[in-house]
PDB file of N, CA and C in Angstrom:
ATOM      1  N   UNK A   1      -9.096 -39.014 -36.743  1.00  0.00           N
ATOM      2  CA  UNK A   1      -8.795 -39.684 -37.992  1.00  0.00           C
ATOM      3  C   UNK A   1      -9.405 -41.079 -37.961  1.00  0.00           C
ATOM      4  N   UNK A   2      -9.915 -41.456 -38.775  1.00  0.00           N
ATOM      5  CA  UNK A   2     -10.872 -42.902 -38.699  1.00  0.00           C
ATOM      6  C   UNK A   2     -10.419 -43.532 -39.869  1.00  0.00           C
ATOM      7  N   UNK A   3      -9.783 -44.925 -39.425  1.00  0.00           N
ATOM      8  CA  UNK A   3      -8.912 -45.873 -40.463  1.00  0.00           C
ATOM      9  C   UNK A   3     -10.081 -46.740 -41.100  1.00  0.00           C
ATOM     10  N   UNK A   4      -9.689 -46.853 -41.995  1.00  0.00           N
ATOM     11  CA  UNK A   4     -10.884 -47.590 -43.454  1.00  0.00           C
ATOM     12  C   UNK A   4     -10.563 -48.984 -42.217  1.00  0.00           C
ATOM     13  N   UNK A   5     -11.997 -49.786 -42.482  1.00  0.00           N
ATOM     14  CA  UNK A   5     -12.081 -51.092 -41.841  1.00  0.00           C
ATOM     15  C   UNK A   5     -11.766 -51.502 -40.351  1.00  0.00           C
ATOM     16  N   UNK A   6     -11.415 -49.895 -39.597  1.00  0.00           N
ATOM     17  CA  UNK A   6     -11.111 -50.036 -38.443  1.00  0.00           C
ATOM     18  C   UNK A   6     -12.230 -49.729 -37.396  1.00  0.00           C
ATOM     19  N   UNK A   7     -12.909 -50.326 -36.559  1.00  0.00           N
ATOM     20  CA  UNK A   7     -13.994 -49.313 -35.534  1.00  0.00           C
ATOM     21  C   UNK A   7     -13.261 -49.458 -34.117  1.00  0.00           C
ATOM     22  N   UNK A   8     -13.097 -48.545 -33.552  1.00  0.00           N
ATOM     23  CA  UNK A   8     -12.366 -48.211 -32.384  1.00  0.00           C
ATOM     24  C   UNK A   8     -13.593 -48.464 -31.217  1.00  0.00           C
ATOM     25  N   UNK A   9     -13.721 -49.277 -30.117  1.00  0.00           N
ATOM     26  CA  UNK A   9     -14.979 -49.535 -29.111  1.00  0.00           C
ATOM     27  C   UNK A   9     -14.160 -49.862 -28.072  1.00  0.00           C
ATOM     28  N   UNK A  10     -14.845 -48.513 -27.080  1.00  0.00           N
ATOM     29  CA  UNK A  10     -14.704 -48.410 -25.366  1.00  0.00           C
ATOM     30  C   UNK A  10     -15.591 -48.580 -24.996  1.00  0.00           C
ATOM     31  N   UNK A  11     -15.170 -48.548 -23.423  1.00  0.00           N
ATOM     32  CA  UNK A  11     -16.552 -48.475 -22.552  1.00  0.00           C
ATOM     33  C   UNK A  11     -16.967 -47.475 -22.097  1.00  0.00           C
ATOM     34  N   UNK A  12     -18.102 -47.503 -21.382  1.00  0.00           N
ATOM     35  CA  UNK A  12     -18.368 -45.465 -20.767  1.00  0.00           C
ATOM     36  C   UNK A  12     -17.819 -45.987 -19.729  1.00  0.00           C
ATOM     37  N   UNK A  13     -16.676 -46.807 -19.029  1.00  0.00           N
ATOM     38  CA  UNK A  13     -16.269 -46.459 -18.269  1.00  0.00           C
ATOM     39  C   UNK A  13     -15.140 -45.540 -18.287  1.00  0.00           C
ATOM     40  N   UNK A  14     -14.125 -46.220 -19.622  1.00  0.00           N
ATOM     41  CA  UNK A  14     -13.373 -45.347 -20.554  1.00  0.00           C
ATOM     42  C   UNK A  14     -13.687 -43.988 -20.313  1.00  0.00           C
ATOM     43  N   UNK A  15     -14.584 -44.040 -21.123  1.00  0.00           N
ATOM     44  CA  UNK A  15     -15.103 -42.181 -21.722  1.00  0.00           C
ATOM     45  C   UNK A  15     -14.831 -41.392 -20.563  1.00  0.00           C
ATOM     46  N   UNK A  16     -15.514 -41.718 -19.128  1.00  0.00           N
ATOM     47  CA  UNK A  16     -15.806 -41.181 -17.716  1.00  0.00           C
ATOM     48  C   UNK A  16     -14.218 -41.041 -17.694  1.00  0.00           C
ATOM     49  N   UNK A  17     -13.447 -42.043 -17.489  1.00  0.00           N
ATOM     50  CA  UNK A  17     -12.098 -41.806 -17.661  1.00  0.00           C
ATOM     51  C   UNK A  17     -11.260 -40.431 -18.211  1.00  0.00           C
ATOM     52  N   UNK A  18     -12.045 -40.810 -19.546  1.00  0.00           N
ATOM     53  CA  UNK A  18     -11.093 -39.947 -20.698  1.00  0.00           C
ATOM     54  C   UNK A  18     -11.531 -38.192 -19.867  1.00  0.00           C
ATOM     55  N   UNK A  19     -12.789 -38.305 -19.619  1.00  0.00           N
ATOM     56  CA  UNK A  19     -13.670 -37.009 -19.528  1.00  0.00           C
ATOM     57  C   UNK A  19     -12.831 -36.838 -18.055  1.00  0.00           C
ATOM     58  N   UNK A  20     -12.169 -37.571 -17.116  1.00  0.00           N
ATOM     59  CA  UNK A  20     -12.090 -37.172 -16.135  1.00  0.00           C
ATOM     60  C   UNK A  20     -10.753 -36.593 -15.995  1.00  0.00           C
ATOM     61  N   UNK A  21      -9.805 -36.861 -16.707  1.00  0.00           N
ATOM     62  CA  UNK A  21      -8.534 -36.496 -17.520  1.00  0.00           C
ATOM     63  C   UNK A  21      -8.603 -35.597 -17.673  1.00  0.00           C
ATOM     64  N   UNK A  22      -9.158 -35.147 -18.912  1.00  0.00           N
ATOM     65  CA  UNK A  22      -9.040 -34.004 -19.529  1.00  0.00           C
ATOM     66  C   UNK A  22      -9.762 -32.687 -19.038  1.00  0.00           C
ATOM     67  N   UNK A  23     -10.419 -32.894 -17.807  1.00  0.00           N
ATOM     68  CA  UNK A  23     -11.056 -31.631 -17.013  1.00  0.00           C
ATOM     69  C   UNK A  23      -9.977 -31.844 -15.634  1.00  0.00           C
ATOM     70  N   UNK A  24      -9.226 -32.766 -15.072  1.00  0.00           N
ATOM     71  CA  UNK A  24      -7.781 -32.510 -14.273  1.00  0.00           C
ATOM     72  C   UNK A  24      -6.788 -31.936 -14.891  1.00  0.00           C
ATOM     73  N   UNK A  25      -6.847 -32.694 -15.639  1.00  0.00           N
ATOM     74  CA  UNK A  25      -4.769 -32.533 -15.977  1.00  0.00           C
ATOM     75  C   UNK A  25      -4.936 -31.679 -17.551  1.00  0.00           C
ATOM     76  N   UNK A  26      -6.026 -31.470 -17.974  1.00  0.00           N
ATOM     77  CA  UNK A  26      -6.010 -30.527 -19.346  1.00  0.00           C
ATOM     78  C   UNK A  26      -6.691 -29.399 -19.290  1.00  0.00           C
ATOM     79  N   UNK A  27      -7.365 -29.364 -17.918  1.00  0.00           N
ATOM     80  CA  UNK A  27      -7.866 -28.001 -17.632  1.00  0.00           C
ATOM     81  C   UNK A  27      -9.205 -27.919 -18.154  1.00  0.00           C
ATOM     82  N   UNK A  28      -9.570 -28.502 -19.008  1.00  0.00           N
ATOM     83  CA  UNK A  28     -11.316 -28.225 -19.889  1.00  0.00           C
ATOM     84  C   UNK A  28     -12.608 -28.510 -18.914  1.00  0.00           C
ATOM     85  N   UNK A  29     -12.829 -27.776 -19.569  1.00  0.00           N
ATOM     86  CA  UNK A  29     -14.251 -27.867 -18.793  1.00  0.00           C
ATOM     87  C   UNK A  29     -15.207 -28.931 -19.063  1.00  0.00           C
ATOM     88  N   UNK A  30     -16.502 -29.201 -18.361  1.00  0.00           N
ATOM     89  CA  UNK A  30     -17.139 -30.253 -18.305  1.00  0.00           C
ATOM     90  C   UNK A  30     -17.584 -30.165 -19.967  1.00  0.00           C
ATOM     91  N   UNK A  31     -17.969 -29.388 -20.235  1.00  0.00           N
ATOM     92  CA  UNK A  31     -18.304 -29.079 -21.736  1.00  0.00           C
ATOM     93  C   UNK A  31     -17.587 -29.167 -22.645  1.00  0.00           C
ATOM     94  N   UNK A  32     -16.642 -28.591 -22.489  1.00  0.00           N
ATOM     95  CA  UNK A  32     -15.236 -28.928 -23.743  1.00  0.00           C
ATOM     96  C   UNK A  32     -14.938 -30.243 -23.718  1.00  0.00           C
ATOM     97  N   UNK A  33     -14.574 -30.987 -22.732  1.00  0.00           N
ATOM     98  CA  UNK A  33     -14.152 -32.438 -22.408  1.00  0.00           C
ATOM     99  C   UNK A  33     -15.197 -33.440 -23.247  1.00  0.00           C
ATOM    100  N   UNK A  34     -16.285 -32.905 -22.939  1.00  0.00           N
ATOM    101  CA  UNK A  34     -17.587 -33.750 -24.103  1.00  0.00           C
ATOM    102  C   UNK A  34     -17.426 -33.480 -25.113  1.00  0.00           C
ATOM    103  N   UNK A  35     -17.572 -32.358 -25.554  1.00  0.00           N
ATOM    104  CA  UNK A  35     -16.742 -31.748 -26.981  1.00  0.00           C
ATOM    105  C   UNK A  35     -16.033 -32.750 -27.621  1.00  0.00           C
ATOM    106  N   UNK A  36     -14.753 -33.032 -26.935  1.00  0.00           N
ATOM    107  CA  UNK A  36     -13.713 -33.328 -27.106  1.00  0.00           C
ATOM    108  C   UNK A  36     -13.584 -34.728 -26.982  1.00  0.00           C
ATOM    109  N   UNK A  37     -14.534 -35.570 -26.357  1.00  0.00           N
ATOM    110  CA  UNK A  37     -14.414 -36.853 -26.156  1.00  0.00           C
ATOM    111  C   UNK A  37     -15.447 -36.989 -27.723  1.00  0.00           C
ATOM    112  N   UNK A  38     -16.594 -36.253 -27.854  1.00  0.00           N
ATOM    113  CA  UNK A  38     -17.680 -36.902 -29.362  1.00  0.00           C
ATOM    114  C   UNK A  38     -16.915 -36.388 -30.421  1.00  0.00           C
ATOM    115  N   UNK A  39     -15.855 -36.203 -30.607  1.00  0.00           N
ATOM    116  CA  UNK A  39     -14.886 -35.879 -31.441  1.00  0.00           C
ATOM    117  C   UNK A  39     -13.569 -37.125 -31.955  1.00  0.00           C
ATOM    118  N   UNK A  40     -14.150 -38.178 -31.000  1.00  0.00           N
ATOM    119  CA  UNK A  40     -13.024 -39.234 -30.791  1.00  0.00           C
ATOM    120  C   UNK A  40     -13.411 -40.059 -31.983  1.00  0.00           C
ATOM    121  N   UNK A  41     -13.002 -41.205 -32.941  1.00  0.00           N
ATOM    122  CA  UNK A  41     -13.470 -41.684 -33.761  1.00  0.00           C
ATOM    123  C   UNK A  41     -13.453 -43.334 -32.589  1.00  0.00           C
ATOM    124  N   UNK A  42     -14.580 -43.155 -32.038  1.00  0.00           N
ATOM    125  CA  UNK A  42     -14.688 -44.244 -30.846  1.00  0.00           C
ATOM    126  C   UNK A  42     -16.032 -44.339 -30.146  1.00  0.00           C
ATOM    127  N   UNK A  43     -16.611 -45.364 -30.672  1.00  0.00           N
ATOM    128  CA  UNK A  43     -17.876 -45.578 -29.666  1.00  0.00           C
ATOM    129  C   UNK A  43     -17.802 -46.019 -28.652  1.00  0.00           C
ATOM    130  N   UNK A  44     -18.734 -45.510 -27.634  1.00  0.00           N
ATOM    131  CA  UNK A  44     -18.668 -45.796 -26.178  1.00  0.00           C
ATOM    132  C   UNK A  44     -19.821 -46.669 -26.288  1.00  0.00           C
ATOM    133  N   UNK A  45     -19.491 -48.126 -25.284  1.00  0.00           N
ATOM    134  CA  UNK A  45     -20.452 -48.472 -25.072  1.00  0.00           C
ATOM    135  C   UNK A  45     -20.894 -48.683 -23.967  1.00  0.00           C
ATOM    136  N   UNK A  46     -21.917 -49.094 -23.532  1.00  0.00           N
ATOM    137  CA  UNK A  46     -23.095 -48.300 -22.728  1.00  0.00           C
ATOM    138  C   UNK A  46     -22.927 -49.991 -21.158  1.00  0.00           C
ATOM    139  N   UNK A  47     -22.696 -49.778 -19.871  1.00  0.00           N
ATOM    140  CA  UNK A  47     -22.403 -50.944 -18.932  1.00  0.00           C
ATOM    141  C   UNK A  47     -23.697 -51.826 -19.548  1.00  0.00           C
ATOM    142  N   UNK A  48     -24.922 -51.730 -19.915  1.00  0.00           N
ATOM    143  CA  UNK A  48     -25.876 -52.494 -19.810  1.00  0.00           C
ATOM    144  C   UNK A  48     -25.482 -53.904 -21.155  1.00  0.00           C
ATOM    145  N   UNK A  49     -24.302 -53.274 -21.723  1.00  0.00           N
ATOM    146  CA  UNK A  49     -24.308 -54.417 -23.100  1.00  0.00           C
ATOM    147  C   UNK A  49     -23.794 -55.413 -22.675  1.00  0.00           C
ATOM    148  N   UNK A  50     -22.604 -55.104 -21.734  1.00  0.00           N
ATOM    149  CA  UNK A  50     -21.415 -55.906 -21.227  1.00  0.00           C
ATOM    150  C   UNK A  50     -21.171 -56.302 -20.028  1.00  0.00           C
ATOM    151  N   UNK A  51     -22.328 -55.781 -19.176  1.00  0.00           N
ATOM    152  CA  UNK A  51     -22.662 -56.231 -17.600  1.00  0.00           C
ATOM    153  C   UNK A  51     -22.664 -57.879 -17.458  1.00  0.00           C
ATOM    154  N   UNK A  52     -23.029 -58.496 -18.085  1.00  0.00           N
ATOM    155  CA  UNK A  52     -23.509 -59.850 -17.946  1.00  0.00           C
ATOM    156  C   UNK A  52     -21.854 -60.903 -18.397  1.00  0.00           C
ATOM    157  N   UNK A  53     -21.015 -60.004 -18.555  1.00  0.00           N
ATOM    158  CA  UNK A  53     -19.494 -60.851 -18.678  1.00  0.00           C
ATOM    159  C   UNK A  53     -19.066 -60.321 -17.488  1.00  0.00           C
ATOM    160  N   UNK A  54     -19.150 -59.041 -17.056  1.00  0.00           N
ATOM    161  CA  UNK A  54     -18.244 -58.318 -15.634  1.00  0.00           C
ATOM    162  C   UNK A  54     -18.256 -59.304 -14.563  1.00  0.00           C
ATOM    163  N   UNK A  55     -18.862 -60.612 -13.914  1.00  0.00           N
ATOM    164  CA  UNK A  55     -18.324 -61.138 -12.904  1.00  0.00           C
ATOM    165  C   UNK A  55     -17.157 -62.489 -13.770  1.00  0.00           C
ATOM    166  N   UNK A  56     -17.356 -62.672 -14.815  1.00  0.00           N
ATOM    167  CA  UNK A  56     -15.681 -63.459 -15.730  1.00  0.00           C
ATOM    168  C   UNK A  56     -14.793 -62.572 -15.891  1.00  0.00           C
ATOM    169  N   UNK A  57     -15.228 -61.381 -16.413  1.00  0.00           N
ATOM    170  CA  UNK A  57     -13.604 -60.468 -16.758  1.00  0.00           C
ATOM    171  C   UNK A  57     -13.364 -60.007 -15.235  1.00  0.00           C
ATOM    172  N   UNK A  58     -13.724 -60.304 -14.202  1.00  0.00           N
ATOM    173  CA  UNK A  58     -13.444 -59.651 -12.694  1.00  0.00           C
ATOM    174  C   UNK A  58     -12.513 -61.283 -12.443  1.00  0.00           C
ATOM    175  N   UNK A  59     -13.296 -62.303 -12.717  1.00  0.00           N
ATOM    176  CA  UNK A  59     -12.553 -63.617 -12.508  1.00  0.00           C
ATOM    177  C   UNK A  59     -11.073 -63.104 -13.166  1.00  0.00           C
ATOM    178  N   UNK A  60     -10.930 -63.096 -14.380  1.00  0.00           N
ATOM    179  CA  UNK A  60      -9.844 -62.922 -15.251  1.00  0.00           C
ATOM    180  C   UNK A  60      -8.752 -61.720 -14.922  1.00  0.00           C
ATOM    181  N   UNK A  61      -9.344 -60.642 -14.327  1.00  0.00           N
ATOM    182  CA  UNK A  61      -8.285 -59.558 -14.519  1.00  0.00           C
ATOM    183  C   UNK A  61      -8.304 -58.600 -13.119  1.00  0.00           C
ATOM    184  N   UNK A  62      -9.788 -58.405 -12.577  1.00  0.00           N
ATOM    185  CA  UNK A  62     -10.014 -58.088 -11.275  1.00  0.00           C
ATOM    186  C   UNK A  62      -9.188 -58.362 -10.239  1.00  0.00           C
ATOM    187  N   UNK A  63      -7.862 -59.591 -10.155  1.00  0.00           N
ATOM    188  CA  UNK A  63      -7.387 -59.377  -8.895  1.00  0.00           C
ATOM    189  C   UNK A  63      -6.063 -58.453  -9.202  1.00  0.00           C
ATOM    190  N   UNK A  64      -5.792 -58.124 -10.696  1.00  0.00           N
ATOM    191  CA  UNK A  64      -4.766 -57.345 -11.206  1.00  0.00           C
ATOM    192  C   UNK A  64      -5.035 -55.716 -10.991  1.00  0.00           C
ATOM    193  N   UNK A  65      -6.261 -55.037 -12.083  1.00  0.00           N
ATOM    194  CA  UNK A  65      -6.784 -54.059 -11.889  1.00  0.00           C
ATOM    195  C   UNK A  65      -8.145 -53.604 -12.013  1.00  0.00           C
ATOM    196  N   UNK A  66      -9.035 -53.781 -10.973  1.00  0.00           N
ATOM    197  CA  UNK A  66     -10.224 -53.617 -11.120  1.00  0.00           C
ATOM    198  C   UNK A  66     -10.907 -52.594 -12.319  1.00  0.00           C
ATOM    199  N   UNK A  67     -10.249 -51.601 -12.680  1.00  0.00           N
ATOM    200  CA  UNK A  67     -10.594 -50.490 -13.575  1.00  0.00           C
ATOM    201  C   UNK A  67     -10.302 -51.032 -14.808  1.00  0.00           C
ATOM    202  N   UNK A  68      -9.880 -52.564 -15.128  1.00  0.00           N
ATOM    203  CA  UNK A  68      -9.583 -53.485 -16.289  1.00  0.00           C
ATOM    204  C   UNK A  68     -10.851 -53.832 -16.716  1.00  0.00           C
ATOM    205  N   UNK A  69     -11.557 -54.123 -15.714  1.00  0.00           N
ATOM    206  CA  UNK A  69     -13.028 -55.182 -15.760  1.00  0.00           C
ATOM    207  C   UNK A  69     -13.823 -54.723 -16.817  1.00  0.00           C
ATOM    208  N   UNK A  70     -13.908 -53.809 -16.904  1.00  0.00           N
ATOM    209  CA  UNK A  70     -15.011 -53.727 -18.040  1.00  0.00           C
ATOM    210  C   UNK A  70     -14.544 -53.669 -19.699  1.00  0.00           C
ATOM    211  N   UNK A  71     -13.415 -53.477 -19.624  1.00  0.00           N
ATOM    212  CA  UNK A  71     -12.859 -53.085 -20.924  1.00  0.00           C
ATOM    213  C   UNK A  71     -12.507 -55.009 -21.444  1.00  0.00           C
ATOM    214  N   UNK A  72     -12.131 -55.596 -20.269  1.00  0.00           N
ATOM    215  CA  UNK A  72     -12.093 -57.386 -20.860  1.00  0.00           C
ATOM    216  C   UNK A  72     -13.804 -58.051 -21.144  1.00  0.00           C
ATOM    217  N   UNK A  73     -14.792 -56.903 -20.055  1.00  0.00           N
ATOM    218  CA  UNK A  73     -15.970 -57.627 -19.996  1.00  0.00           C
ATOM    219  C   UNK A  73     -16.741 -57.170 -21.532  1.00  0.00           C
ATOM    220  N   UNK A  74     -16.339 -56.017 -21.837  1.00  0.00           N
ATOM    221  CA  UNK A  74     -16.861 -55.791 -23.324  1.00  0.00           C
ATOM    222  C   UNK A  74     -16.304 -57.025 -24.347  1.00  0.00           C
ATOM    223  N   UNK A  75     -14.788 -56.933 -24.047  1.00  0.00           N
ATOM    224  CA  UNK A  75     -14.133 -57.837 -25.495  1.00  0.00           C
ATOM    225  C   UNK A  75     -14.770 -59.233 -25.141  1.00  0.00           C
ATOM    226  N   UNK A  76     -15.280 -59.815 -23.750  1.00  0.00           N
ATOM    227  CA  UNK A  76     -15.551 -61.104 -23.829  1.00  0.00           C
ATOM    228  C   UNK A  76     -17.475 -60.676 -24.516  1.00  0.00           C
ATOM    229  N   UNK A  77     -17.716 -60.016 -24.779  1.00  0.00           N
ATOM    230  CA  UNK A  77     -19.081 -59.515 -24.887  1.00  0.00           C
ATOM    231  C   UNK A  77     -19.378 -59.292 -26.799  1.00  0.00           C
ATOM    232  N   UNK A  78     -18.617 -58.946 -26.940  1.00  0.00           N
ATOM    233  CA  UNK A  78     -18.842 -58.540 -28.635  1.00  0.00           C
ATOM    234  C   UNK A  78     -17.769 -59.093 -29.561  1.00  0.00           C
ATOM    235  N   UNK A  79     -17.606 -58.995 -30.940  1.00  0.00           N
ATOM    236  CA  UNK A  79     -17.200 -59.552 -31.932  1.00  0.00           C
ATOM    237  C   UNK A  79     -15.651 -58.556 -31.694  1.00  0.00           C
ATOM    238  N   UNK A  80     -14.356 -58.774 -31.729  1.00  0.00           N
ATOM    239  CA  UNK A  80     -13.425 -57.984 -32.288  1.00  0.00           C
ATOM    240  C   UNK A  80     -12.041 -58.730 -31.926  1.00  0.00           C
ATOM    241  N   UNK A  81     -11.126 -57.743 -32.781  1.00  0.00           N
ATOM    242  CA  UNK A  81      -9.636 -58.230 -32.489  1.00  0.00           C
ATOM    243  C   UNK A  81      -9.043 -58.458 -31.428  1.00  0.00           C
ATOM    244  N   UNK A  82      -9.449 -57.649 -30.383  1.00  0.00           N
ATOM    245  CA  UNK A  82      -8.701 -57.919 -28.977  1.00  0.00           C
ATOM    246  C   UNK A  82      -8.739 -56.609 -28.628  1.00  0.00           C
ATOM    247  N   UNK A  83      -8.044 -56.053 -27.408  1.00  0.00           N
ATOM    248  CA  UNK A  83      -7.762 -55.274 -26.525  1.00  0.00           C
ATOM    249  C   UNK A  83      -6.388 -54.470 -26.819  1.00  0.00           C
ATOM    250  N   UNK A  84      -6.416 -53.209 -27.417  1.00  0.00           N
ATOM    251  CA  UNK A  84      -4.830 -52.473 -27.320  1.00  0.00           C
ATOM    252  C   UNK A  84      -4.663 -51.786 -26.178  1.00  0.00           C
ATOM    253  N   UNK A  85      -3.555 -52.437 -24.918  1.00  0.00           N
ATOM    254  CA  UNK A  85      -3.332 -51.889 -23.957  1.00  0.00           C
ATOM    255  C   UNK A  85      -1.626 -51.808 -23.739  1.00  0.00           C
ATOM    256  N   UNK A  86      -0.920 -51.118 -23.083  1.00  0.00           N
ATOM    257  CA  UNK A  86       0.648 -51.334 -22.781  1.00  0.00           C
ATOM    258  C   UNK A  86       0.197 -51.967 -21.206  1.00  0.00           C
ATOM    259  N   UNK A  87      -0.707 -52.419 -20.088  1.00  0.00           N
ATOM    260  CA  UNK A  87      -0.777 -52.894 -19.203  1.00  0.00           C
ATOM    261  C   UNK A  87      -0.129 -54.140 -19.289  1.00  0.00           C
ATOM    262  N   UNK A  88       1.092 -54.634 -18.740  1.00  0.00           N
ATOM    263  CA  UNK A  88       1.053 -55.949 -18.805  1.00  0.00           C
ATOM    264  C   UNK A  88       1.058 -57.313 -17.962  1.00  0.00           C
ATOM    265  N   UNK A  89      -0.137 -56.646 -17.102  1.00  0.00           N
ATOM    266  CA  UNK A  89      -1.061 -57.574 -16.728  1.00  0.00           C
ATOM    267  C   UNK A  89      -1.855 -58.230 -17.821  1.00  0.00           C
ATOM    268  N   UNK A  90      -2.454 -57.826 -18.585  1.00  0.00           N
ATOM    269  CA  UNK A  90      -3.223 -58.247 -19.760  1.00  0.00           C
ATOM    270  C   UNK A  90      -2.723 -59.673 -20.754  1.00  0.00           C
ATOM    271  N   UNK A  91      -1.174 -59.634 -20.506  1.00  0.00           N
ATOM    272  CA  UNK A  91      -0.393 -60.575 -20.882  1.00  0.00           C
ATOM    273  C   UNK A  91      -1.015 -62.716 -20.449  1.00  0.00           C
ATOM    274  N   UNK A  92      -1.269 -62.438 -19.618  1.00  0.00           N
ATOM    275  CA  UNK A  92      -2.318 -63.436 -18.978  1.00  0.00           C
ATOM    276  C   UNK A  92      -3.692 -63.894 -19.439  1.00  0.00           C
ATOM    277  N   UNK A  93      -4.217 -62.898 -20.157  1.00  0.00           N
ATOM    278  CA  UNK A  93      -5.552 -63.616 -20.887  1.00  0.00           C
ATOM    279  C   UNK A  93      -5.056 -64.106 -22.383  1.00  0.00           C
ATOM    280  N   UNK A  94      -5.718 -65.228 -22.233  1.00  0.00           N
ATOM    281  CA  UNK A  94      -5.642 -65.765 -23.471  1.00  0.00           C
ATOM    282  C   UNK A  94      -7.283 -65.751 -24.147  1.00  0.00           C
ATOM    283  N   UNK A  95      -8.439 -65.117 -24.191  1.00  0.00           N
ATOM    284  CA  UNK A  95      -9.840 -65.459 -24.571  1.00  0.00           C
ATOM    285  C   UNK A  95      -9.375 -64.305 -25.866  1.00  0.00           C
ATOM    286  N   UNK A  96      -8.874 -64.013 -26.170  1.00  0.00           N
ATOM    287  CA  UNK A  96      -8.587 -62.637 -27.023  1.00  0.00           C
ATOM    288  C   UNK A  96      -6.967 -62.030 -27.150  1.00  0.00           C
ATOM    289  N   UNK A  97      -6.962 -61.300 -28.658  1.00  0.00           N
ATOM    290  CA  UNK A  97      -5.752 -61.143 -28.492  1.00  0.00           C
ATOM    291  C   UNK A  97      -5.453 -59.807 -28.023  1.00  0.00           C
ATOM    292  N   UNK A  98      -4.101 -59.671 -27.664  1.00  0.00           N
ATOM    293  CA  UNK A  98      -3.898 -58.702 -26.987  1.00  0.00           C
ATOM    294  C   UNK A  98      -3.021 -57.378 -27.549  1.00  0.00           C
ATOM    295  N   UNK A  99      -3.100 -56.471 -27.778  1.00  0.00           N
ATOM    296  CA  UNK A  99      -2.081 -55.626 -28.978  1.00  0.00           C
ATOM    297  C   UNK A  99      -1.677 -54.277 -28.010  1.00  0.00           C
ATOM    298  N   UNK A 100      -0.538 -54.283 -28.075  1.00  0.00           N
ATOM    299  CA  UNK A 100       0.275 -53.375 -27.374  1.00  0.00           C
ATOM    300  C   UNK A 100       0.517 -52.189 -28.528  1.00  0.00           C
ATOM    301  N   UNK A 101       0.714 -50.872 -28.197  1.00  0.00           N
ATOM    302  CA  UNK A 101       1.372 -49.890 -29.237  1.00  0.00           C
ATOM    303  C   UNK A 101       1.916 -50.551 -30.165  1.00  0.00           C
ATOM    304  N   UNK A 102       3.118 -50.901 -30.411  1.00  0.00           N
ATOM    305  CA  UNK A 102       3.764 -51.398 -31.268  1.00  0.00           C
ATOM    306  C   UNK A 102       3.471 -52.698 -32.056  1.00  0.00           C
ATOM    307  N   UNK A 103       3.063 -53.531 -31.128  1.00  0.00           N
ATOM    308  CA  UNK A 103       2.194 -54.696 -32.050  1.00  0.00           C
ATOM    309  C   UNK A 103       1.081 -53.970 -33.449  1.00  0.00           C
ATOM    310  N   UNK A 104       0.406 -53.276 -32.638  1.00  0.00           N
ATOM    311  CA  UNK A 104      -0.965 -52.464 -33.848  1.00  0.00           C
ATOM    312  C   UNK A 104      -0.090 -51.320 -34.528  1.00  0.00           C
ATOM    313  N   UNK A 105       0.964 -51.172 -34.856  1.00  0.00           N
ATOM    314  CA  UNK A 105       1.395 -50.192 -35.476  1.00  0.00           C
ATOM    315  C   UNK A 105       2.126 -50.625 -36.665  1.00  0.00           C
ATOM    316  N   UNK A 106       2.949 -52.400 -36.420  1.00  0.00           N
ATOM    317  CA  UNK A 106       2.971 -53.115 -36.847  1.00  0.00           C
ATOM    318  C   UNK A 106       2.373 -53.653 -38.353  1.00  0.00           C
ATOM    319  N   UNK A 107       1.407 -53.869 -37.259  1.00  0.00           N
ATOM    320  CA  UNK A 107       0.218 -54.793 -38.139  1.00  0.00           C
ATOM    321  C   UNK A 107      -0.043 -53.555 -39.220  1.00  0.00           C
ATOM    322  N   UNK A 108      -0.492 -52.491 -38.501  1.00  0.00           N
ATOM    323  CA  UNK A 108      -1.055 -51.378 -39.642  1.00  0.00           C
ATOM    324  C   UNK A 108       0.148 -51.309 -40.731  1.00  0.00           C
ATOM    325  N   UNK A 109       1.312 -51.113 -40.297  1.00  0.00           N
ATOM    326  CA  UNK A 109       2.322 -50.349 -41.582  1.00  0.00           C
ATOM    327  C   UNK A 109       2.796 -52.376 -42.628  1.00  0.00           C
ATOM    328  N   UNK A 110       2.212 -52.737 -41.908  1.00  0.00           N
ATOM    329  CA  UNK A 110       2.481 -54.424 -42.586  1.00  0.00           C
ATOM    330  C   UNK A 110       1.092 -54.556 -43.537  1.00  0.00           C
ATOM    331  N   UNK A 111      -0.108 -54.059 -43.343  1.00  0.00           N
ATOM    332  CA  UNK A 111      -1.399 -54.317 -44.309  1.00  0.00           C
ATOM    333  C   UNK A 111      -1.076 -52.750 -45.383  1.00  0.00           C
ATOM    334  N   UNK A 112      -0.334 -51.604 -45.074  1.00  0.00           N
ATOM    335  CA  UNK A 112       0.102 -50.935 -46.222  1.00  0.00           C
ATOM    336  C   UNK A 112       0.698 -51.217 -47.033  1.00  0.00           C
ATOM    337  N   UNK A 113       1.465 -51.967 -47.099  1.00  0.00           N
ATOM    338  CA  UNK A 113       2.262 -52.614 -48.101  1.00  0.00           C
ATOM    339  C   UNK A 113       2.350 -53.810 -48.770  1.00  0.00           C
TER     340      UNK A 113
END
């Protein structure tokens, strides 16, 4: 489902993630899992955009969870709202805002009305 004015952006570290998920714990195959990930209303973006922030977002979040790094090194890298995570380690950066489930669910049922 793709929200008017919304663009959803991961990283392929994400995706590798998502893809690595869903061929453990959902059973799919390497093929279905791709399927199933270019089905996401979510662009992946590619380490070469956001490489050049990864030794600041490693400063920033790296001694918390290294598998953080790239997802802060994108948001310090491109234009957007912030980061929706329930990690709350994340609670600690201030370069961006930070939106938990309920914060962005919030906001959404607050711009419907």
């Amino acid at each position: 489902m793709r929200q008017p004015g919304i663009e959803w952006v991961s990283t392929d570290f994400n995706r590798n993630e998502v893809a690595k998920t869903l061929k453990q714990k959902g059973g799919l195959s390497a093929e279905d899992a791709d399927d199933a990930i270019r089905g996401l209303p979510v662009f992946f973006v590619p380490r070469q955009i956001y490489q050049n922030q990864l030794p600041e977002a490693d400063a920033l979040i790296g001694h918390r969870d290294k598998k953080d790094v790239p997802a802060v090194a994108l948001a310090l890298t491109i234009p957007n709202d912030g980061i929706w995570t329930s990690d709350k380690h994340f609670d600690q950066i201030t370069q961006f805002r930070i939106w938990t489930s309920r914060k962005l669910l919030e906001n959404w049922e607050n711009k419907k009305t």
